[in-house]
N, C-alpha and C. Protein backbone atom coordinates (compact mmCIF):
# COMPACT_ATOMS: atom_id res chain seq x y z
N UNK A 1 0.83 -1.20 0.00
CA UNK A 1 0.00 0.00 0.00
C UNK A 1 0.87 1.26 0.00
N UNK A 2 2.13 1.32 0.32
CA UNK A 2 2.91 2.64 0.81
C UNK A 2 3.52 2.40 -0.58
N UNK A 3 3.79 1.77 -1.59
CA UNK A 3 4.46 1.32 -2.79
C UNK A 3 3.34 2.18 -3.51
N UNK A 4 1.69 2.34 -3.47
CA UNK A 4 0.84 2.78 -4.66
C UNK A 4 0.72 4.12 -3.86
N UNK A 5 0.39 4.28 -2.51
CA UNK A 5 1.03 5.92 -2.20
C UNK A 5 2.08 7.01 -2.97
N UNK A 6 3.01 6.35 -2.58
CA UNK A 6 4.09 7.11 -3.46
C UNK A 6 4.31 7.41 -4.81
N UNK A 7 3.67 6.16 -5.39
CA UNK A 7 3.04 6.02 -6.93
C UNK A 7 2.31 7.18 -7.12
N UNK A 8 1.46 7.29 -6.61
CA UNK A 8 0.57 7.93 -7.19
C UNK A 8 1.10 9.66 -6.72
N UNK A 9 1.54 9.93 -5.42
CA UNK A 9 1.92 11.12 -5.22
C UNK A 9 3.22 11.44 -6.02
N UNK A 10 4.08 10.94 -6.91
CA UNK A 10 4.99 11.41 -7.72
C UNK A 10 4.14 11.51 -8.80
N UNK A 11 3.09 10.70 -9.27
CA UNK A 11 2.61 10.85 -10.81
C UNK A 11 1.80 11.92 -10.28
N UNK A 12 1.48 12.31 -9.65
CA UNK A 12 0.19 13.30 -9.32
C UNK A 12 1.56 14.48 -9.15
N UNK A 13 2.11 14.94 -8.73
CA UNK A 13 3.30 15.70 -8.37
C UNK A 13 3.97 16.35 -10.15
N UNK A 14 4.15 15.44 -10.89
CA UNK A 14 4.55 15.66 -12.20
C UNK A 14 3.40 15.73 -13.11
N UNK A 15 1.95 15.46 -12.92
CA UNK A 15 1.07 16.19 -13.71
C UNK A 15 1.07 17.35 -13.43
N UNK A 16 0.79 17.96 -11.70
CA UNK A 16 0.52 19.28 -11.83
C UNK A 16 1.55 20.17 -11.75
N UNK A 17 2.89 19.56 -12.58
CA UNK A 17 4.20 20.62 -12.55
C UNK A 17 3.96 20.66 -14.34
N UNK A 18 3.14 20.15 -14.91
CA UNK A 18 2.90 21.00 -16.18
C UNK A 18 1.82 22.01 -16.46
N UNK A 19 2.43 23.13 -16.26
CA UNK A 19 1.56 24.31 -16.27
C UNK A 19 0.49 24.94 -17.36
N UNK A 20 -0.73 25.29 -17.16
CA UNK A 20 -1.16 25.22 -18.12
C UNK A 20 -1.81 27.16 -18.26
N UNK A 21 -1.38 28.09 -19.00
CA UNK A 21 -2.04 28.95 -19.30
C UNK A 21 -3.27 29.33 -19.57
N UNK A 22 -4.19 29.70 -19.46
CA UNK A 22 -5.30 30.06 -19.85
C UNK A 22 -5.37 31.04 -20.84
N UNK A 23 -6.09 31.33 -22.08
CA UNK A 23 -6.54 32.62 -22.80
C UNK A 23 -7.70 32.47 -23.25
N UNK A 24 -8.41 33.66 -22.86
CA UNK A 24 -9.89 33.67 -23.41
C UNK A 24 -10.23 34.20 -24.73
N UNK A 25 -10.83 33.59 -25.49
CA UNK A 25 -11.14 34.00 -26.96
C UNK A 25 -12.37 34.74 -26.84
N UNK A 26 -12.28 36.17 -27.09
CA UNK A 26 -13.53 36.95 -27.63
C UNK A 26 -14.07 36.82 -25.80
N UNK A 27 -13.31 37.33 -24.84
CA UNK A 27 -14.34 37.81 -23.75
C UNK A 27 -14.92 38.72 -23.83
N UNK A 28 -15.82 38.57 -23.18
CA UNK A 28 -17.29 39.83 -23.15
C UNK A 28 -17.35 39.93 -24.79
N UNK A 29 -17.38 39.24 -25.37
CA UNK A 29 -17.97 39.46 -27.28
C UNK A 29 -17.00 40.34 -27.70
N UNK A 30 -15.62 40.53 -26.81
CA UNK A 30 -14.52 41.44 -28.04
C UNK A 30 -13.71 40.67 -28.93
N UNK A 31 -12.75 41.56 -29.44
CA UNK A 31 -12.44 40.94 -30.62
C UNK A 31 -11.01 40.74 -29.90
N UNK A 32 -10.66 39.87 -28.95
CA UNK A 32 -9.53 39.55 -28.00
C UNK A 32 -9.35 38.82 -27.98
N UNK A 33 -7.85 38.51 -27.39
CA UNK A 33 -7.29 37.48 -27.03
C UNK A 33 -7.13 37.79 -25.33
N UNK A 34 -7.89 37.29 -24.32
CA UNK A 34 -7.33 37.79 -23.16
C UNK A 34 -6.59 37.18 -21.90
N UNK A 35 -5.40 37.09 -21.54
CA UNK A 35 -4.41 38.13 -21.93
C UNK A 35 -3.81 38.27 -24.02
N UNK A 36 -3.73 38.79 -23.93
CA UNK A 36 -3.02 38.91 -25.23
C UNK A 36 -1.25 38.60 -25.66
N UNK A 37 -0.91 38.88 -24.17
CA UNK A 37 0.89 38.97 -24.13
C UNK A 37 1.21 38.35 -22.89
N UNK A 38 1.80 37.05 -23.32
CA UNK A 38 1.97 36.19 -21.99
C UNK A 38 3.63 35.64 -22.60
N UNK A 39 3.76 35.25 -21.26
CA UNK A 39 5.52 34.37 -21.23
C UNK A 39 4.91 32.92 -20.26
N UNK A 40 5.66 32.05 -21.23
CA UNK A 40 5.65 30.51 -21.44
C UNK A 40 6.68 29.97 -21.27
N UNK A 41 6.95 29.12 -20.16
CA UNK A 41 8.20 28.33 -20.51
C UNK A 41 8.21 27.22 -21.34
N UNK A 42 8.99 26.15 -21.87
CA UNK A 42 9.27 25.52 -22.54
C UNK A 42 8.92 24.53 -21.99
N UNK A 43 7.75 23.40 -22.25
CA UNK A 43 6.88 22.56 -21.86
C UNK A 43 5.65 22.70 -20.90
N UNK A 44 5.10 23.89 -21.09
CA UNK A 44 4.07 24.06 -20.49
C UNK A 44 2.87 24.42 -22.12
N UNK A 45 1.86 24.33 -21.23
CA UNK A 45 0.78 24.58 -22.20
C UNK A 45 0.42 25.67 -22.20
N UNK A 46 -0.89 26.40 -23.34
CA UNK A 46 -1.50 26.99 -23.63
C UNK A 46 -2.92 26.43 -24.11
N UNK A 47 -3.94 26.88 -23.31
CA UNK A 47 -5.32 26.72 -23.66
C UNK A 47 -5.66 27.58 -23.77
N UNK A 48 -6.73 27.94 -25.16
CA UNK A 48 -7.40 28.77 -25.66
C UNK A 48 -8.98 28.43 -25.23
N UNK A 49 -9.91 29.37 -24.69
CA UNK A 49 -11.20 28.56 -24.46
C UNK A 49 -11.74 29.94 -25.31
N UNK A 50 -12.65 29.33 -25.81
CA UNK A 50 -13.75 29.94 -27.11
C UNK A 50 -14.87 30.58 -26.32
N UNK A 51 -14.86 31.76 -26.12
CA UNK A 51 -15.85 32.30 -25.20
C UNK A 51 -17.41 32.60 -25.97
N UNK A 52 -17.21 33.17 -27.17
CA UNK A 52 -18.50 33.61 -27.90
C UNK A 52 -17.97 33.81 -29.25
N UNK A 53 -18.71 33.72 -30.27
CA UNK A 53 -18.93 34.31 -31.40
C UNK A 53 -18.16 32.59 -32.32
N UNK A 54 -17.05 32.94 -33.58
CA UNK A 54 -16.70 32.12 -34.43
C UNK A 54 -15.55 32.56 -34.59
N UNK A 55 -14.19 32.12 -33.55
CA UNK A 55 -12.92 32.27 -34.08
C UNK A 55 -12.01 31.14 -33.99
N UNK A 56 -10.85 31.98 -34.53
CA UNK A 56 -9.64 30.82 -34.54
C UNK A 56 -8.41 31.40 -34.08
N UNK A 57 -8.06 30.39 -33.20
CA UNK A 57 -6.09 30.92 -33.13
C UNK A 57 -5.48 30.54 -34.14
N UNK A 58 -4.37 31.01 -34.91
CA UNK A 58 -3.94 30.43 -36.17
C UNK A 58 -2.20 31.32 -35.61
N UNK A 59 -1.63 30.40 -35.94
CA UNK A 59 -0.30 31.06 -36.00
C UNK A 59 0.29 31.58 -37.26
N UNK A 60 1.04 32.67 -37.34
CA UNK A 60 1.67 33.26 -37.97
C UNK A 60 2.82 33.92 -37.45
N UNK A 61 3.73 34.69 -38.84
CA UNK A 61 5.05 35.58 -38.48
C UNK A 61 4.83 36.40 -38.26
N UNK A 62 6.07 37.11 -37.37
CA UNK A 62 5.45 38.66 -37.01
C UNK A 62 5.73 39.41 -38.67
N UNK A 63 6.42 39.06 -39.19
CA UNK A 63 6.64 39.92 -41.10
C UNK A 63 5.65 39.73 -41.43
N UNK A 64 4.73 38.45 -41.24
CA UNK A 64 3.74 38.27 -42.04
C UNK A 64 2.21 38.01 -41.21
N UNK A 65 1.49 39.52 -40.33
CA UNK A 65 0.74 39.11 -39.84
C UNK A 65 -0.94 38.74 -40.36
N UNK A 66 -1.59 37.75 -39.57
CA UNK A 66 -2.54 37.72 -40.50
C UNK A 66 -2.50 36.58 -41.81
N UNK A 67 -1.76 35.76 -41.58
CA UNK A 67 -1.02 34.61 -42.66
C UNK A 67 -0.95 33.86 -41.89
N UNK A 68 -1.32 32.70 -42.11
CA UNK A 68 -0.73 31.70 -41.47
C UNK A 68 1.24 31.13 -41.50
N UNK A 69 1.27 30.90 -40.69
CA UNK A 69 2.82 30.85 -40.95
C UNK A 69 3.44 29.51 -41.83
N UNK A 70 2.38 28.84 -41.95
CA UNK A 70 3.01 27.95 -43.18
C UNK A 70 3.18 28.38 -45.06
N UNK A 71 2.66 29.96 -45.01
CA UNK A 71 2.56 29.84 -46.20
C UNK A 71 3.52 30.72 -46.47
N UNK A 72 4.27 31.35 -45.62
CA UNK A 72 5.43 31.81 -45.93
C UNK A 72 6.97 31.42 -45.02
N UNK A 73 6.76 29.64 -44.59
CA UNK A 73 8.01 29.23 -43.88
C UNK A 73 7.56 27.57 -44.06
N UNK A 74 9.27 26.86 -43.75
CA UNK A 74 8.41 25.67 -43.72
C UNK A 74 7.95 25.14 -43.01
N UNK A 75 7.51 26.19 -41.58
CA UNK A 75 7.11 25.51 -40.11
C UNK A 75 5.19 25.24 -40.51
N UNK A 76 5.01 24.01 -40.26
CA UNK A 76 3.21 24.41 -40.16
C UNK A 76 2.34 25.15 -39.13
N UNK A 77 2.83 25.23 -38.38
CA UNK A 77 2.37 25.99 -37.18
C UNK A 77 1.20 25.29 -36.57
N UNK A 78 0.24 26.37 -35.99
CA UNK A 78 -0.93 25.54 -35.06
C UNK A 78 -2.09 26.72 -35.96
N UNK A 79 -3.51 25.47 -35.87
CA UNK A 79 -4.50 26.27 -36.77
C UNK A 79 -5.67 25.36 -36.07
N UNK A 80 -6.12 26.46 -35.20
CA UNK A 80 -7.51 25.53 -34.20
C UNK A 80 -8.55 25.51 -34.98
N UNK A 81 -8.80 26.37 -36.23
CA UNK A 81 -10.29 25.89 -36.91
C UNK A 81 -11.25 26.63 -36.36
N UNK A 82 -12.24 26.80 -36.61
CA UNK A 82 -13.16 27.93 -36.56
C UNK A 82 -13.65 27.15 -35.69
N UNK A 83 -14.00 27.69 -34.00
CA UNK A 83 -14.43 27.30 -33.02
C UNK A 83 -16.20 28.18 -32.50
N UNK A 84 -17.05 27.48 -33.30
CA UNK A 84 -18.83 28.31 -32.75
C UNK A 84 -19.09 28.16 -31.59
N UNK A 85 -19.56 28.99 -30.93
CA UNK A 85 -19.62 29.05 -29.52
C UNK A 85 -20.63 30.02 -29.13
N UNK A 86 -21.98 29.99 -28.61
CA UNK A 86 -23.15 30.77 -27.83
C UNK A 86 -22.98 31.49 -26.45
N UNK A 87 -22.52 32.77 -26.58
CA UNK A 87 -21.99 33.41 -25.46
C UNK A 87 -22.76 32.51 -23.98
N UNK A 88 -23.71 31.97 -24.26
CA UNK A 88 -24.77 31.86 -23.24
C UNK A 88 -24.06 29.80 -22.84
N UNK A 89 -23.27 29.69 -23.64
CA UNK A 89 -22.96 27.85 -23.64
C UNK A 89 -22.97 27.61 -22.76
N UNK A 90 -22.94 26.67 -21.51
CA UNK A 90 -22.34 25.94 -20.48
C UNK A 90 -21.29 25.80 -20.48
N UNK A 91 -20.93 24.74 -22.04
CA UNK A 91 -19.84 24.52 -22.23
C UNK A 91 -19.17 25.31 -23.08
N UNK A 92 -18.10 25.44 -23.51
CA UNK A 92 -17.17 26.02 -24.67
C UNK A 92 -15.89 25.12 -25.19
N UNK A 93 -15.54 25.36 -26.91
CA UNK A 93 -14.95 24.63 -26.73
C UNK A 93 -13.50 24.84 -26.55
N UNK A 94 -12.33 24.41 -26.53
CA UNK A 94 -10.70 25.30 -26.29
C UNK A 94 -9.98 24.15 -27.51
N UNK A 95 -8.36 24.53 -27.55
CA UNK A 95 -7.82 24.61 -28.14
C UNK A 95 -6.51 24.27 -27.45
N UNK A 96 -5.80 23.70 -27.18
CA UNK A 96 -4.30 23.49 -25.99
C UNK A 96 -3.28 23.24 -26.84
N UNK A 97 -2.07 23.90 -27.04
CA UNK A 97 -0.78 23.98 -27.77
C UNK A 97 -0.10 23.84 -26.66
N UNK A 98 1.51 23.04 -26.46
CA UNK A 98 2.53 22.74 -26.21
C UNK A 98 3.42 23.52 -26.57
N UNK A 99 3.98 24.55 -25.57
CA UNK A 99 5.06 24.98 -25.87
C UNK A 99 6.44 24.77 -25.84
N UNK A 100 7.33 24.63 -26.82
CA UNK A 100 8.10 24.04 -26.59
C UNK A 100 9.91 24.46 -26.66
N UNK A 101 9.65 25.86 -26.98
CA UNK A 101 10.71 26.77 -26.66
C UNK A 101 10.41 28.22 -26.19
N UNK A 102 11.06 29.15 -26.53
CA UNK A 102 10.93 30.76 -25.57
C UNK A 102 11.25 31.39 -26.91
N UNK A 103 11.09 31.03 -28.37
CA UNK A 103 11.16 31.78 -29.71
C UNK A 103 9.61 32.45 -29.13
N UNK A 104 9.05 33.38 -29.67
CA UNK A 104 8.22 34.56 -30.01
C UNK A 104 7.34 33.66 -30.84
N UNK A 105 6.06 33.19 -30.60
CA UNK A 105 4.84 32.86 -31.12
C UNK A 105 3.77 33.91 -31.49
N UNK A 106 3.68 34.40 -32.89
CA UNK A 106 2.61 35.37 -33.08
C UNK A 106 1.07 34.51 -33.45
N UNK A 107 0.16 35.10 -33.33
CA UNK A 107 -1.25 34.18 -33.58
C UNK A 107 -2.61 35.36 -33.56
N UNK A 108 -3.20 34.73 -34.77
CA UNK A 108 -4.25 36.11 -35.15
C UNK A 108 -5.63 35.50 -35.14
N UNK A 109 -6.56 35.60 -35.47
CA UNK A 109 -7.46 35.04 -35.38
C UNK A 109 -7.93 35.37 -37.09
N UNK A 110 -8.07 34.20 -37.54
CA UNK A 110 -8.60 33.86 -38.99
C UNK A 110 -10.19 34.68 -39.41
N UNK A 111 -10.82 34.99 -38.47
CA UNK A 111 -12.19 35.24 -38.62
C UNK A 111 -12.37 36.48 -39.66
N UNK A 112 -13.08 36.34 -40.83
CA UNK A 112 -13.37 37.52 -41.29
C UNK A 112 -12.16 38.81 -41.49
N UNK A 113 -12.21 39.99 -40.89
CA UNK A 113 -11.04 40.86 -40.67
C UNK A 113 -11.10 41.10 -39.48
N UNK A 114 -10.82 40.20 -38.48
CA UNK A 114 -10.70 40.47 -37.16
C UNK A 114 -9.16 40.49 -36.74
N UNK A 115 -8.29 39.56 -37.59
CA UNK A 115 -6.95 39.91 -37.70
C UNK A 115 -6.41 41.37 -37.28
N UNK A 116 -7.17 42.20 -38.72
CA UNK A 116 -6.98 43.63 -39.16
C UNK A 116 -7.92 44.51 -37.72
N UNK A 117 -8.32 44.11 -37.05
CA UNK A 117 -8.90 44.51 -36.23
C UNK A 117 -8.62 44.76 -34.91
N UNK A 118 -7.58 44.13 -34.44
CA UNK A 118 -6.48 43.37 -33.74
C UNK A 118 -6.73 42.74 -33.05
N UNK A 119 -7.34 41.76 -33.72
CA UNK A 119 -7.74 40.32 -32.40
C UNK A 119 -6.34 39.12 -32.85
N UNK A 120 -5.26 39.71 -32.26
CA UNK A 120 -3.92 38.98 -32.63
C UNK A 120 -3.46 38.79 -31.02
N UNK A 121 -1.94 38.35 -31.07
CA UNK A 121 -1.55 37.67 -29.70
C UNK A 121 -0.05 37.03 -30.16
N UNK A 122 1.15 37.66 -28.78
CA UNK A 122 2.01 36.76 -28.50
C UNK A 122 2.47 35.83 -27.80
N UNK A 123 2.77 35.03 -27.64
CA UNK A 123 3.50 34.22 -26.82
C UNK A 123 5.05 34.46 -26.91
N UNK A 124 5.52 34.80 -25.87
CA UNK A 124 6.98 35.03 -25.41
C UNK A 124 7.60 36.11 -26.14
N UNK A 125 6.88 37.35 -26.15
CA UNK A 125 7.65 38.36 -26.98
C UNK A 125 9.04 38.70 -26.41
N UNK A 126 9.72 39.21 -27.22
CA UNK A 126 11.20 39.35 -26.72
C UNK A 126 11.60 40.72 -27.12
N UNK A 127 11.28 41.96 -26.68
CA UNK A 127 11.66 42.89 -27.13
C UNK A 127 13.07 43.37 -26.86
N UNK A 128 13.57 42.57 -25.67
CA UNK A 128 15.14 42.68 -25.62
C UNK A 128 15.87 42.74 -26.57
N UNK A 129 15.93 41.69 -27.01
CA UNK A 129 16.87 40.92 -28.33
C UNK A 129 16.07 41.92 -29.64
N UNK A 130 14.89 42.45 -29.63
CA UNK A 130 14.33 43.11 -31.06
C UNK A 130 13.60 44.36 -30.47
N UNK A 131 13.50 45.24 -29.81
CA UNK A 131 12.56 46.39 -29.58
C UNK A 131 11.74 46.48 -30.78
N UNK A 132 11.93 46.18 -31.90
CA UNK A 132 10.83 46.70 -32.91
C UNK A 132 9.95 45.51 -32.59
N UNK A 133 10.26 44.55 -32.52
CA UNK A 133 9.49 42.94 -32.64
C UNK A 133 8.61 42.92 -31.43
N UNK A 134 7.58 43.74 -30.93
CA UNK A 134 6.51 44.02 -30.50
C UNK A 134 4.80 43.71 -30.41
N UNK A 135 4.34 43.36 -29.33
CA UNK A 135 2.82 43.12 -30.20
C UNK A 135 2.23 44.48 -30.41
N UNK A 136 2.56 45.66 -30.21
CA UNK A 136 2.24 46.67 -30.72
C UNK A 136 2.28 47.29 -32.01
N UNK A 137 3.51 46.84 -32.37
CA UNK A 137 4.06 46.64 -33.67
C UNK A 137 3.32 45.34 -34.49
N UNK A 138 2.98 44.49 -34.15
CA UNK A 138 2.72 43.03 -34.95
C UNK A 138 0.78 43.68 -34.76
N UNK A 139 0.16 44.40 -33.93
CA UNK A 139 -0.76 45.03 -34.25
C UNK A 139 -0.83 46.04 -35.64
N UNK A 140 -0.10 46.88 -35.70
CA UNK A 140 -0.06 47.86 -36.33
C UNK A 140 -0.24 47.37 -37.70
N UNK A 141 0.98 45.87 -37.69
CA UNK A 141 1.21 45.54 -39.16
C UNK A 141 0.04 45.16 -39.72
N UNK A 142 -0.40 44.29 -38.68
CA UNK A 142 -2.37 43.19 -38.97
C UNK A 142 -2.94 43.98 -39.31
N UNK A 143 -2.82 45.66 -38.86
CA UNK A 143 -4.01 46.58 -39.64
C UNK A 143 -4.21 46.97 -40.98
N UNK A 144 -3.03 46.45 -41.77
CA UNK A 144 -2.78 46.89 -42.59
C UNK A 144 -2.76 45.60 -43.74
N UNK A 145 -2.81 44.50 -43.13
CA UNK A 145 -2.89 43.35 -43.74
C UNK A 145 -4.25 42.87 -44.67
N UNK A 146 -4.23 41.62 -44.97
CA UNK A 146 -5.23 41.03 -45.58
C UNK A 146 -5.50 39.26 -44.46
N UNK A 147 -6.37 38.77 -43.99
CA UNK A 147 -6.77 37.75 -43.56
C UNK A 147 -6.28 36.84 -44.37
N UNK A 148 -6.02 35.66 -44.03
CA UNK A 148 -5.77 34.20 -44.84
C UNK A 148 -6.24 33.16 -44.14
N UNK A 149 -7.42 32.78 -44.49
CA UNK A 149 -7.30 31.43 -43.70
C UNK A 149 -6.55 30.07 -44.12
N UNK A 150 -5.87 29.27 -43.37
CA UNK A 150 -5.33 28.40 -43.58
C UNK A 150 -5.65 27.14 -43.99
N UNK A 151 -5.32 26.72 -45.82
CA UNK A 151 -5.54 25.37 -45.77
C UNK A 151 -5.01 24.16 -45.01
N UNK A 152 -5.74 23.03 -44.82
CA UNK A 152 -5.29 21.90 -44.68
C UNK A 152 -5.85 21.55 -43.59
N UNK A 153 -5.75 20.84 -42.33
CA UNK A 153 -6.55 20.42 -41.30
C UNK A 153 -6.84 21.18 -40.68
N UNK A 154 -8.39 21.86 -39.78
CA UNK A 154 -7.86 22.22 -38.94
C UNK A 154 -7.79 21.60 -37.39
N UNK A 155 -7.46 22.23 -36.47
CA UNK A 155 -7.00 21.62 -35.27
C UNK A 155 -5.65 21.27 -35.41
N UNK A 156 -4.91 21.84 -36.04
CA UNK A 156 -3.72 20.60 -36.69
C UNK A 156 -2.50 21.94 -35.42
N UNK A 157 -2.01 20.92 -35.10
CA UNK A 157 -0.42 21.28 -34.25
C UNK A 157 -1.12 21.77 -32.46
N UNK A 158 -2.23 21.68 -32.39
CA UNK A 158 -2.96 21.37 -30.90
C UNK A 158 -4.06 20.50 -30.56
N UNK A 159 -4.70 20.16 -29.57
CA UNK A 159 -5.78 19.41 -29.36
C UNK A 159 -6.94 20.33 -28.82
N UNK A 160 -8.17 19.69 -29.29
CA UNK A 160 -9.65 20.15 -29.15
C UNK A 160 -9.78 19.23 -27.40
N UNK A 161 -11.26 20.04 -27.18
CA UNK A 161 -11.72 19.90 -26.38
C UNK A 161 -12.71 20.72 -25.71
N UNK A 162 -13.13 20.51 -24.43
CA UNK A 162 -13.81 21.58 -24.47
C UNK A 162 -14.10 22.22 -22.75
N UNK A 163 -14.45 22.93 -22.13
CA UNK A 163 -14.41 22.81 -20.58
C UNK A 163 -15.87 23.76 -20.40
N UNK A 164 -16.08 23.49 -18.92
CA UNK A 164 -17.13 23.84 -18.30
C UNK A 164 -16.86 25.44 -18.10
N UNK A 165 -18.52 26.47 -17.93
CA UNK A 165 -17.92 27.73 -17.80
C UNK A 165 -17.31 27.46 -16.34
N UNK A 166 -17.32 26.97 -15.83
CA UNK A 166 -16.76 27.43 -14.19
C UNK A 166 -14.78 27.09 -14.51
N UNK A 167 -14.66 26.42 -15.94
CA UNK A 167 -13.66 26.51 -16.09
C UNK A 167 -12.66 25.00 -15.93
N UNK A 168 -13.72 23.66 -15.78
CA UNK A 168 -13.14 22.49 -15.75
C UNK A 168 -12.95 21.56 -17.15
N UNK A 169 -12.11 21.56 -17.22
CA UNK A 169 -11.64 21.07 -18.83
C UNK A 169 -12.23 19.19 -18.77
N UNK A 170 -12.63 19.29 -20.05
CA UNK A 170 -13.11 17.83 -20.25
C UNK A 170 -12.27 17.27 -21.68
N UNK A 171 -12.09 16.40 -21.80
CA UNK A 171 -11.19 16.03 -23.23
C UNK A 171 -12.61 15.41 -23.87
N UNK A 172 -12.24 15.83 -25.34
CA UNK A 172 -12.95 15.48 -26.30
C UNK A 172 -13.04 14.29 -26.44
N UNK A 173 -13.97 13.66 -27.31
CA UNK A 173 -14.84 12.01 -27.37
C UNK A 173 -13.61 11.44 -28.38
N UNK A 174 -13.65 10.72 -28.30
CA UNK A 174 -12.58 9.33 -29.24
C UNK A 174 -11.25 8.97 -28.46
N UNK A 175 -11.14 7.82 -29.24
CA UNK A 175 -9.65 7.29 -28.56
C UNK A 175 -8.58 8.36 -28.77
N UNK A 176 -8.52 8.56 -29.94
CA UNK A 176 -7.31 9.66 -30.59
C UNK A 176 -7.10 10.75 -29.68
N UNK A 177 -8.11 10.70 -29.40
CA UNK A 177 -8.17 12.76 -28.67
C UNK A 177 -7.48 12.05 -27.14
N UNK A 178 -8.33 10.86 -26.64
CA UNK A 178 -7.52 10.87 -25.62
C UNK A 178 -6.18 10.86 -25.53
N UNK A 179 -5.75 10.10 -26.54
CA UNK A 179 -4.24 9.56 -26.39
C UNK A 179 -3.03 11.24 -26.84
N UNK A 180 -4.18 11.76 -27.47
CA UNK A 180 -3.33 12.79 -27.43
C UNK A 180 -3.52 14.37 -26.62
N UNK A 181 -3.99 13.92 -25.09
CA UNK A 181 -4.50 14.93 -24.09
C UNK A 181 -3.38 15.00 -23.45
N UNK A 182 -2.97 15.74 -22.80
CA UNK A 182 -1.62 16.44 -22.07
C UNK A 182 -1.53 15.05 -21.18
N UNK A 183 0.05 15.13 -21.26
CA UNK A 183 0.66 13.46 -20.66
C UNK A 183 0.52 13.48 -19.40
N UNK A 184 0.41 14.76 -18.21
CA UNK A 184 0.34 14.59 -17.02
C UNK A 184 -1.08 14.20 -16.58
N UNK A 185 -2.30 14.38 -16.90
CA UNK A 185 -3.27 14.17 -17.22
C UNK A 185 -3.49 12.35 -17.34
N UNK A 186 -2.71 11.76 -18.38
CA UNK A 186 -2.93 10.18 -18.96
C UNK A 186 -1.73 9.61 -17.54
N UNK A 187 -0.99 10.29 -17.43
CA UNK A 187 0.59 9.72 -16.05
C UNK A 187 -1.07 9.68 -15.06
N UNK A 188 -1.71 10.47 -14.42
CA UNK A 188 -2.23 10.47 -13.36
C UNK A 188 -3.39 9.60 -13.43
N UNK A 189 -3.86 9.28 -14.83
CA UNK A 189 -4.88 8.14 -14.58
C UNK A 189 -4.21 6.76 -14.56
N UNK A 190 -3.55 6.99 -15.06
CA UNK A 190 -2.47 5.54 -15.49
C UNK A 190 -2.06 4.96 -13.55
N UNK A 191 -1.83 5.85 -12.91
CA UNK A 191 -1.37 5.74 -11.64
C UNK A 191 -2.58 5.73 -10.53
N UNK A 192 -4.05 6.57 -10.87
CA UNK A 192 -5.10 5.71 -10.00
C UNK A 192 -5.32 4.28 -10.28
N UNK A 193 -5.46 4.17 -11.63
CA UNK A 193 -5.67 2.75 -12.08
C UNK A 193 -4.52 1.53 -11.43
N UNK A 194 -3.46 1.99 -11.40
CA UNK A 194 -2.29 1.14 -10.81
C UNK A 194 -2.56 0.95 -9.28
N UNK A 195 -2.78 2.62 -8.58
CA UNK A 195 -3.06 2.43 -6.89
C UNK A 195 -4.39 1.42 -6.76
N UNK A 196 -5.43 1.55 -7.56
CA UNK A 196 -6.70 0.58 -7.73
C UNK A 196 -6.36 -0.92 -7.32
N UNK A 197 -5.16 -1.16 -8.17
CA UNK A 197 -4.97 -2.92 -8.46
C UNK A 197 -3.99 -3.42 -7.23
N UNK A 198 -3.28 -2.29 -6.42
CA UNK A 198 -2.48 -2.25 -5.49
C UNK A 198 -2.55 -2.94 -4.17
């Protein structure tokens, strides 16, 4: 019994040392990302939860805002897909990316010209190393841009899902989605199930 104790308090110990960000899409019906400018370390997450209306996080360059960043690099980036959502939902649905270095992540929202509007967003800006390389600046540029939405899958380079308004995340239906839900999450069921048989 002191063997599935410890089990389970190290797997439980290393799920909740992966941190997970929050950003709200379109709170109160704006055209936001809120926060908009956050710092991430390198293996923690980012969840996007879909508050109201029909958007998308889509990544792009800061040269090229408003683009998805695969169509001018050969990175594919992350493209959550147009997420519908009834300000009034219970539920909503989100969006969770893996971060996996401290490079500068720009991300606009595909919708219409909401890009140009500035419903954009960084992850890990670095104005040290670039003072121009700004989300003030990566605003300015989106105003001036054209929207692109991105071919090819979407959801592609994060996982769906969806959470309660009070804010409790549920993973989406199928095997796939499970197997690909944040590992501290699958470590901590993997380890009740083990303390269970114990």
């Amino acid at each position: 019994m002191q063997f599935s104790t410890i089990l389970v308090a190290a797997l439980a110990s290393l799920a909740s040392a992966q941190k997970t960000h929050v950003v709200t899409v379109a709170l109160n019906k704006t055209l936001t990302f809120s926060p908009n400018n956050i710092k991430v370390n390198p293996g923690e997450m980012v969840q996007f939860q879909f508050a109201a209306g029909n958007h998308t996080i889509t990544q792009s360059t800061f040269n090229e805002p408003c683009q998805p960043i695969a169509k001018h690099s050969n990175v594919t980036g992350f493209h959550s897909g147009f997420m519908p959502v009834d300000a009034t939902a219970a539920m909503v649905p989100t969006y969770t990316i893996m971060v996996n270095n401290t490079t500068p992540i720009w991300a606009y929202c595909a919708q219409g010209k909401h890009c140009e509007a500035g419903m954009v967003m960084v992850i890990n800006e670095n104005t040290a190393a670039n003072a121009s390389r700004s989300l003030e600046n990566y605003k300015a540029a989106a105003a001036k841009a054209t929207t692109t939405i991105p071919s090819g899958d979407a959801g592609a380079g994060g996982t769906t899902g969806t959470t309660t308004s009070s804010g409790t995340t549920l993973p989406s239906s199928g095997a796939s989605d499970l197997m690909s839900a944040p590992r501290g999450y699958m470590l901590l069921a993997a380890a009740a199930g083990a303390a269970y048989f114990l």
